[in-house]
C-alpha atoms as a PDB file:
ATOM      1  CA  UNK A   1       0.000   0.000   0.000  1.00  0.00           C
ATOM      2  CA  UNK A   2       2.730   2.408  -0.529  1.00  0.00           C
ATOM      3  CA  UNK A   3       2.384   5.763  -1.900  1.00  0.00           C
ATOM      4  CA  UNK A   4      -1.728   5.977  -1.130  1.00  0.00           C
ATOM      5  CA  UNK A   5      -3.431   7.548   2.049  1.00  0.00           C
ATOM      6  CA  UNK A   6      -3.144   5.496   5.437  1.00  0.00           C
ATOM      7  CA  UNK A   7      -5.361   6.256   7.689  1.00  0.00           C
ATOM      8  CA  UNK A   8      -3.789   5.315  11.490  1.00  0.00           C
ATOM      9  CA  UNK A   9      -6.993   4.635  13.138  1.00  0.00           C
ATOM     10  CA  UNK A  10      -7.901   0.943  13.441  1.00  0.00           C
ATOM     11  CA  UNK A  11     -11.112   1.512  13.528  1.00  0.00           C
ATOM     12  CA  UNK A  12     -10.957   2.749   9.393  1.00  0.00           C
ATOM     13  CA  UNK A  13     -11.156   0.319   7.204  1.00  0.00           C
ATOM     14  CA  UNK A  14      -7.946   0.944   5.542  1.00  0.00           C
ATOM     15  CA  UNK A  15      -6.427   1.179   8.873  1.00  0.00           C
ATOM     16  CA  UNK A  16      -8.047  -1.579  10.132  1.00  0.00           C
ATOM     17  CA  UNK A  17      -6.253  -3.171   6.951  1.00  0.00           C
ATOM     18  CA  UNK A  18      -3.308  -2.716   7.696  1.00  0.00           C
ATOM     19  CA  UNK A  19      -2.530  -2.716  11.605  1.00  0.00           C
ATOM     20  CA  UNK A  20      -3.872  -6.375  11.195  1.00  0.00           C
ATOM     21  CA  UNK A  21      -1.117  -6.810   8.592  1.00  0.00           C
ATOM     22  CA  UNK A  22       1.955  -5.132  10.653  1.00  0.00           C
ATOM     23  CA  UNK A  23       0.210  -7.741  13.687  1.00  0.00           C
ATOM     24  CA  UNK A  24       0.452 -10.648  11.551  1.00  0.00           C
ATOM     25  CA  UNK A  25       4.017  -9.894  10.039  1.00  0.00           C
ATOM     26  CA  UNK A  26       4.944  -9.463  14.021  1.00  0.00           C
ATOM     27  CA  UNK A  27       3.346 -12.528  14.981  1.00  0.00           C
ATOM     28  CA  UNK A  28       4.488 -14.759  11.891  1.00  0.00           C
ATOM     29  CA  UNK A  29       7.395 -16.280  13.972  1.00  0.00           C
ATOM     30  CA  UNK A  30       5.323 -17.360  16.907  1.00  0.00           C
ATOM     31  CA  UNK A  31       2.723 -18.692  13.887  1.00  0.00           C
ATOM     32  CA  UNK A  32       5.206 -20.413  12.329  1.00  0.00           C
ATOM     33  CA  UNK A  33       6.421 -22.327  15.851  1.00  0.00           C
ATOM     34  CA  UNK A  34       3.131 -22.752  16.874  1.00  0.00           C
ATOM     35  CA  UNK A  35       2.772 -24.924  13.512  1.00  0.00           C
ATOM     36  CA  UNK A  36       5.832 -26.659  13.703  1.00  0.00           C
ATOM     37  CA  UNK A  37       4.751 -27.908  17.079  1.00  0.00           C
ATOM     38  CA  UNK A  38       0.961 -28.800  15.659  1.00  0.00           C
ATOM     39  CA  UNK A  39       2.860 -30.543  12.642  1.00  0.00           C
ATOM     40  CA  UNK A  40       5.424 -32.621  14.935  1.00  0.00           C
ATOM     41  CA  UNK A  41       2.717 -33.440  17.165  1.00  0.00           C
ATOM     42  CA  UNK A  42       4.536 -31.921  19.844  1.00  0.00           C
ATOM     43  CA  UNK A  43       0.805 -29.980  20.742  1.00  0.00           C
ATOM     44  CA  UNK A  44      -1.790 -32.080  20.467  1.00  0.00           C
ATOM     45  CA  UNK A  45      -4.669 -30.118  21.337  1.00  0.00           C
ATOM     46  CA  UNK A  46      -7.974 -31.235  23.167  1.00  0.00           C
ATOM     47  CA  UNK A  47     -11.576 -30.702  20.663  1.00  0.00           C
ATOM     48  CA  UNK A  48     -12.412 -28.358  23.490  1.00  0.00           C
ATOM     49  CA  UNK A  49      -9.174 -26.427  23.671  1.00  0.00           C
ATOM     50  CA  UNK A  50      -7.595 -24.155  20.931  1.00  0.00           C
ATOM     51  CA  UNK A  51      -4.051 -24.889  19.629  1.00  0.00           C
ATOM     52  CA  UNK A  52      -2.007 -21.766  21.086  1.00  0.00           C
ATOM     53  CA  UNK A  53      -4.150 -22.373  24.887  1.00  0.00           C
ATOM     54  CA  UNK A  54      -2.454 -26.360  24.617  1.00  0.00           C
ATOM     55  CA  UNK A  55       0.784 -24.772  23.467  1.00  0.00           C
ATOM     56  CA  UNK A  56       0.610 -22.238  26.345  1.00  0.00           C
ATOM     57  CA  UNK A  57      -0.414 -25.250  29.014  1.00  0.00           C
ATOM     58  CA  UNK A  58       2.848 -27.238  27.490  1.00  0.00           C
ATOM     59  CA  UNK A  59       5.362 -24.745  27.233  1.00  0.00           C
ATOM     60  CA  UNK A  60       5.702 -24.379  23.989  1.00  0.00           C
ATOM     61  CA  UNK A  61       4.801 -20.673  24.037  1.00  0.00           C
ATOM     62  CA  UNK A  62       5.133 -18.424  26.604  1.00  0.00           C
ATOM     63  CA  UNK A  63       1.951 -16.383  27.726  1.00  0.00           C
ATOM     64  CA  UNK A  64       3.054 -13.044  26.058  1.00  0.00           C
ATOM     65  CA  UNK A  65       3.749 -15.213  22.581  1.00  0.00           C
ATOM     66  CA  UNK A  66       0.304 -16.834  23.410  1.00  0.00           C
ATOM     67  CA  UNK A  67      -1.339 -13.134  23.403  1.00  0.00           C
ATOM     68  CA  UNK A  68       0.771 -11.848  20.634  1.00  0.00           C
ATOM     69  CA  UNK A  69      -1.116 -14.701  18.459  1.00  0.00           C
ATOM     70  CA  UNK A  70      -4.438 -13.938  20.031  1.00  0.00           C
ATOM     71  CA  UNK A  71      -3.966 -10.178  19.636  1.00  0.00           C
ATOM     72  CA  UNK A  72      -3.108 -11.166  15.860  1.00  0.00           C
ATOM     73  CA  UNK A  73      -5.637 -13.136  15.011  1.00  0.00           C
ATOM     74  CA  UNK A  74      -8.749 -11.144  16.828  1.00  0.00           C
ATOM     75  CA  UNK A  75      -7.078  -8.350  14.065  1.00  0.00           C
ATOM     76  CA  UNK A  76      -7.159  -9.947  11.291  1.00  0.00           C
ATOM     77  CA  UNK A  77     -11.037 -11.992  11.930  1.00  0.00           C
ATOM     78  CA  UNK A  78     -12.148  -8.224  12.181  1.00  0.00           C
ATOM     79  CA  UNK A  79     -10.896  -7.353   9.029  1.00  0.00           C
ATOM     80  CA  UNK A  80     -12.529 -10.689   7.159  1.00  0.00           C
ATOM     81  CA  UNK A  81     -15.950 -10.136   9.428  1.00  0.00           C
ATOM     82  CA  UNK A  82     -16.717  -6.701   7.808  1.00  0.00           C
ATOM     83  CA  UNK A  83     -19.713  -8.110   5.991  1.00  0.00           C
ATOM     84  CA  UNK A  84     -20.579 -10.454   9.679  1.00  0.00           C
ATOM     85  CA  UNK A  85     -24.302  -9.184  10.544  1.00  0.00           C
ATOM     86  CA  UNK A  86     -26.316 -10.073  13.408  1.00  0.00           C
ATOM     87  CA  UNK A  87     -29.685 -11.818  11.598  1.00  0.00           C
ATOM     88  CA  UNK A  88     -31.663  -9.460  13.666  1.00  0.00           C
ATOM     89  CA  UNK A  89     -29.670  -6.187  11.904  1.00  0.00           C
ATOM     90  CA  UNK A  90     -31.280  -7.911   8.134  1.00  0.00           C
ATOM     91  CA  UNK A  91     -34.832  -8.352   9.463  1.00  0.00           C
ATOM     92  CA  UNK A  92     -37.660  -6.331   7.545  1.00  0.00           C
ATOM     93  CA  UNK A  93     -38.479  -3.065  10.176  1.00  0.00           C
ATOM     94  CA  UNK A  94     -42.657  -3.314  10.126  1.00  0.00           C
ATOM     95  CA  UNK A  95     -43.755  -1.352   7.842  1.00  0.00           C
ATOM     96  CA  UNK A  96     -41.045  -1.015   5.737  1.00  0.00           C
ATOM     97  CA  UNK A  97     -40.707  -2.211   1.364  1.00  0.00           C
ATOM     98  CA  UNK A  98     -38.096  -3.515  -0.133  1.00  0.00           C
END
């Protein structure tokens, strides 16, 4: 996105854009061990328990690596979920055409 307008704010679309991208190019280390260790089998975690809380409980990541990934990923799901609506936001007002 160099040489257009970057808005700061993450709460701009644009901005939202990219502080999820300069969060996932911080966290793409921690990523990448976090799937070596899924790979390996080294964190195997329960179908109740999300990988990076097993590799936390293990040792595989420490808990500011552990919210580092979290802080990442909550980032970049708001950027996809832009178009996310609550069914009750689409119902029909009464009364209303459309």
């Amino acid at each position: 996105m160099a040489g257009c307008y970057r808005p700061q704010s993450a709460e701009d679309p644009v901005g939202a854009l990219q502080h999820a991208i300069d969060l996932l190019s911080a966290a793409y280390p921690l990523h990448k061990k976090l799937q070596v260790a899924l790979k390996s089998g080294q964190v195997k975690p329960t179908a109740s328990e999300h990988a990076i809380d097993a590799a936390l409980r293990i040792g595989v990541l420490q808990a500011d690596e552990a919210q580092t990934l979290r802080t990442a990923e909550a980032a970049r799901r708001k950027v996809i979920d832009v178009d996310d609506f609550d069914k009750e936001e689409l119902t029909l007002a009464a009364g209303k055409i459309r």
